[in-house]
N, C-alpha and C. Protein backbone atom coordinates (compact mmCIF):
# COMPACT_ATOMS: atom_id res chain seq x y z
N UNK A 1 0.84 -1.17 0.00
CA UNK A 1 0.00 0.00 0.00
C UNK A 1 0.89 1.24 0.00
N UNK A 2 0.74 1.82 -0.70
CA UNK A 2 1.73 3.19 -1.06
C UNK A 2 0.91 4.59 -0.24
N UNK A 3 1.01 5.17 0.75
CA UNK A 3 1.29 5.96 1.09
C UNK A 3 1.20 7.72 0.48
N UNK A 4 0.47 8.33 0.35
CA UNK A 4 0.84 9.71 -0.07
C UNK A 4 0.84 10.82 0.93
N UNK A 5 1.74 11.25 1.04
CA UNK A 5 2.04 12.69 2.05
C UNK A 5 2.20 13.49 1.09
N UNK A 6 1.23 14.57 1.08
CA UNK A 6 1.42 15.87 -0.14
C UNK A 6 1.20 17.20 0.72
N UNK A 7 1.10 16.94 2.13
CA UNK A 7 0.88 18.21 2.81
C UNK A 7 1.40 17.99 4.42
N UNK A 8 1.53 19.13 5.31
CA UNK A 8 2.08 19.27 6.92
C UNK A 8 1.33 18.62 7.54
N UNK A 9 -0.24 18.84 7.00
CA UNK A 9 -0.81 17.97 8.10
C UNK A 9 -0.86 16.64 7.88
N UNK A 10 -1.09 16.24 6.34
CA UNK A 10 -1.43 14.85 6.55
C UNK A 10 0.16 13.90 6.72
N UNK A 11 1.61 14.59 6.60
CA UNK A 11 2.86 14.00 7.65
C UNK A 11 2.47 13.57 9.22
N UNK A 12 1.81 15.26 9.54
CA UNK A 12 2.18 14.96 10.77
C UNK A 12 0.58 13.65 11.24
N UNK A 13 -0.23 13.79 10.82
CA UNK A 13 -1.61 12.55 10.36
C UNK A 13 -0.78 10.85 10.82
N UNK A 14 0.18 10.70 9.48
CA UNK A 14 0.88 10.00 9.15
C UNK A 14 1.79 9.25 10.63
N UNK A 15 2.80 9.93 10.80
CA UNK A 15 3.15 10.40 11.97
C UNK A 15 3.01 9.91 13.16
N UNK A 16 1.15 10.64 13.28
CA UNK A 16 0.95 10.21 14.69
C UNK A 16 0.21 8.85 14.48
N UNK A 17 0.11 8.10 13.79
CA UNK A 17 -0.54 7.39 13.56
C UNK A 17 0.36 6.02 13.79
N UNK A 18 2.16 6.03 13.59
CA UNK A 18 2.72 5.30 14.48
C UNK A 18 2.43 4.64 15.57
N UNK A 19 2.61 3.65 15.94
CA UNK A 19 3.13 4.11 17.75
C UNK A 19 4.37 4.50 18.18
N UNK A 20 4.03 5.57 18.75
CA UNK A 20 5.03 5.91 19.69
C UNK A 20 6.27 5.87 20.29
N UNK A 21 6.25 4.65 20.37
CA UNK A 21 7.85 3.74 20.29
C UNK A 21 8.01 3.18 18.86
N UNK A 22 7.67 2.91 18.12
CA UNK A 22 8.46 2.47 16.43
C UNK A 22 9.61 3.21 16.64
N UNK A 23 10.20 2.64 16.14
CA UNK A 23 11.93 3.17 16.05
C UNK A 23 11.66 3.09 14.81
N UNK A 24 12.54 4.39 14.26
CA UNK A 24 12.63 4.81 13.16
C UNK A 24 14.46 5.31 12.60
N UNK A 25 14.59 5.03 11.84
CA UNK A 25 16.19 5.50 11.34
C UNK A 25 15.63 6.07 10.01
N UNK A 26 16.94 7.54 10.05
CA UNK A 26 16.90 8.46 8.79
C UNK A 26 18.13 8.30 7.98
N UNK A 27 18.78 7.48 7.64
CA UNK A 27 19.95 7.72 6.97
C UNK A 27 20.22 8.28 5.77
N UNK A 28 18.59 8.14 4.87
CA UNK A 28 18.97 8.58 3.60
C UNK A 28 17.23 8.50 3.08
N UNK A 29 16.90 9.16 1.62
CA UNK A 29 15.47 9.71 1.64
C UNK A 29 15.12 8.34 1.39
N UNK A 30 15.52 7.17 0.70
CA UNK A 30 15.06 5.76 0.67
C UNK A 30 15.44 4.57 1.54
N UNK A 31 15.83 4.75 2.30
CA UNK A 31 16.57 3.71 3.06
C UNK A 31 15.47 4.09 4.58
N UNK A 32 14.72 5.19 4.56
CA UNK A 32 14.16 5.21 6.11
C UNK A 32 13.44 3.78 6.36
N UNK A 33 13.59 3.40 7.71
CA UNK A 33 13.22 2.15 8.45
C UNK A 33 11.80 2.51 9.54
N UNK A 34 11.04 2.01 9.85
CA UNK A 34 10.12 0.79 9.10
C UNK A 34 9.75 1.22 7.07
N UNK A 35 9.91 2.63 6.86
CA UNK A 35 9.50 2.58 5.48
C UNK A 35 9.61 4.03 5.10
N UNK A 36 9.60 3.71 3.63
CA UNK A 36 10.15 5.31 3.04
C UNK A 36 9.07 6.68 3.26
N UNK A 37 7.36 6.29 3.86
CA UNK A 37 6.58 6.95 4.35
C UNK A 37 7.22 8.42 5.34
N UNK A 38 7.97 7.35 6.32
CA UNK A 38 8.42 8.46 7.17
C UNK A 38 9.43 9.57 6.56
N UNK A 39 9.84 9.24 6.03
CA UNK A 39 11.29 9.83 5.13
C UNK A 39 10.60 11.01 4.54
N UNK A 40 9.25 10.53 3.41
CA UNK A 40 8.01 11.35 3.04
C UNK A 40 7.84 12.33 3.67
N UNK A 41 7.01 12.04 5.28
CA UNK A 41 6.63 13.38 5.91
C UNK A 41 7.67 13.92 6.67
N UNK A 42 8.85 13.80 6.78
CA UNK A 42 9.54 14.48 7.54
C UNK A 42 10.07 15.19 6.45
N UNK A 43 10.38 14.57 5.12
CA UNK A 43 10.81 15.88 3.77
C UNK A 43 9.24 17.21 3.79
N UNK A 44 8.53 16.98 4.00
CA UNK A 44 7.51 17.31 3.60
C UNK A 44 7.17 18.63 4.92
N UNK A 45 7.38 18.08 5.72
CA UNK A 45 7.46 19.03 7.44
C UNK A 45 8.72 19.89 6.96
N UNK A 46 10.03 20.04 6.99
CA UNK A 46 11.56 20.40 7.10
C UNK A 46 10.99 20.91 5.83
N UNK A 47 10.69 20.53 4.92
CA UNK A 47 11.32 21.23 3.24
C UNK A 47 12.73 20.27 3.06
N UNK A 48 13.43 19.60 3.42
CA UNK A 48 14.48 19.70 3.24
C UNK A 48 14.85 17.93 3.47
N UNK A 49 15.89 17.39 2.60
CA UNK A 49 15.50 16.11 2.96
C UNK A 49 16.14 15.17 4.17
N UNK A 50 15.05 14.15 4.44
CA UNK A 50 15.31 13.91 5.74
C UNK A 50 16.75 13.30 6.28
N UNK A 51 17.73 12.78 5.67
CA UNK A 51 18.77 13.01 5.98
C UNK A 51 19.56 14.05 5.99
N UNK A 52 19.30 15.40 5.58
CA UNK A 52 19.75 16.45 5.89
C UNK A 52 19.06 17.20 7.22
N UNK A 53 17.77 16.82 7.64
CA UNK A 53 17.35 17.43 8.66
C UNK A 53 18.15 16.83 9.97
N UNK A 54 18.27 15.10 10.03
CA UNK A 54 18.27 14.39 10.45
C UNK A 54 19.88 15.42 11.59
N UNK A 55 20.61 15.04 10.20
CA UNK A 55 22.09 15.32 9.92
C UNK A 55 22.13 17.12 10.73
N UNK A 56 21.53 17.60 10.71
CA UNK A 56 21.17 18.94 11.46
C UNK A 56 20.68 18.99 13.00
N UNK A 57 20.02 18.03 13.02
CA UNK A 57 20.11 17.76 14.32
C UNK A 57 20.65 16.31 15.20
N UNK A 58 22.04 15.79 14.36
CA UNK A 58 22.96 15.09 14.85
C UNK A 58 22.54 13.62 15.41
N UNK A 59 21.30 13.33 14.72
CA UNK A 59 20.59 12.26 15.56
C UNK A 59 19.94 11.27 13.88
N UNK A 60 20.34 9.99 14.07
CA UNK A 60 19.51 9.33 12.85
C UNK A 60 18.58 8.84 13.74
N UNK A 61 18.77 7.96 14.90
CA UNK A 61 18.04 6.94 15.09
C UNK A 61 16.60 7.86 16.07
N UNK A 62 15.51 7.13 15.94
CA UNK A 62 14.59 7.87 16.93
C UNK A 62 13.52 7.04 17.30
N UNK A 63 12.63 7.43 17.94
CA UNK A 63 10.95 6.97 17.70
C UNK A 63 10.07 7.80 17.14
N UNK A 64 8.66 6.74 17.09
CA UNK A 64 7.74 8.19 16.20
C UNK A 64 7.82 9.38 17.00
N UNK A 65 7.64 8.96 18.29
CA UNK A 65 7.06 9.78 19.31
C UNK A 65 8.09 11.13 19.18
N UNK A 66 9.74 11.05 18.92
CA UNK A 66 10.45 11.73 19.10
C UNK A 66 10.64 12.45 18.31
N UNK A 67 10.60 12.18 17.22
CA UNK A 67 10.24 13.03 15.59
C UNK A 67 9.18 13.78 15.62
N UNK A 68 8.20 13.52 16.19
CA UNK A 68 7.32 14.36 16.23
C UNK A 68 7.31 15.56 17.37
N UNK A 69 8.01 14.89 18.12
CA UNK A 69 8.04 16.23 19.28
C UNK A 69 9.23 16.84 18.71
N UNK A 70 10.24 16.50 17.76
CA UNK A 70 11.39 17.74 17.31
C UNK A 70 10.32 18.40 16.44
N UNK A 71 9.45 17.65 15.91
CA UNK A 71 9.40 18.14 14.54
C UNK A 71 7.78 19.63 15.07
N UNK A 72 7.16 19.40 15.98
CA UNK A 72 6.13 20.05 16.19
C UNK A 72 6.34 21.07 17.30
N UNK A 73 7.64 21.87 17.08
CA UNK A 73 8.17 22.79 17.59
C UNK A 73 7.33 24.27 17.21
């Protein structure tokens, strides 16, 4: 099932729709872990892609829960 994030809210939708604890890794815009979804709304939140956000704030590995609290600043 493919996934479309085309806007802030439906990332952050996306997002919260995790649980909480999923661990998630950003290393690169196709390689995000559990799936390239997240990679999606976090390019889509930042503008900018998610290994460069990632890489900006010195951290790959995370949970949903934690991405979303950097990200809903």
């Amino acid at each position: 099932m493919k996934i479309y994030i085309t806007s802030e809210a439906t990332a952050f939708a996306y997002l919260r729709s995790l649980e909480p604890s999923t661990e998630i890794e950003l290393p690169g815009a196709y390689e995000a872990k559990p799936h390239g979804a997240v990679a999606d709304a976090v390019s889509v939140i930042t503008g900018e892609p998610p290994n460069a956000w990632a890489t900006s704030m010195n951290r790959w590995e995370w949970t949903a829960g934690e991405i979303i609290a950097a990200l809903d600043r």
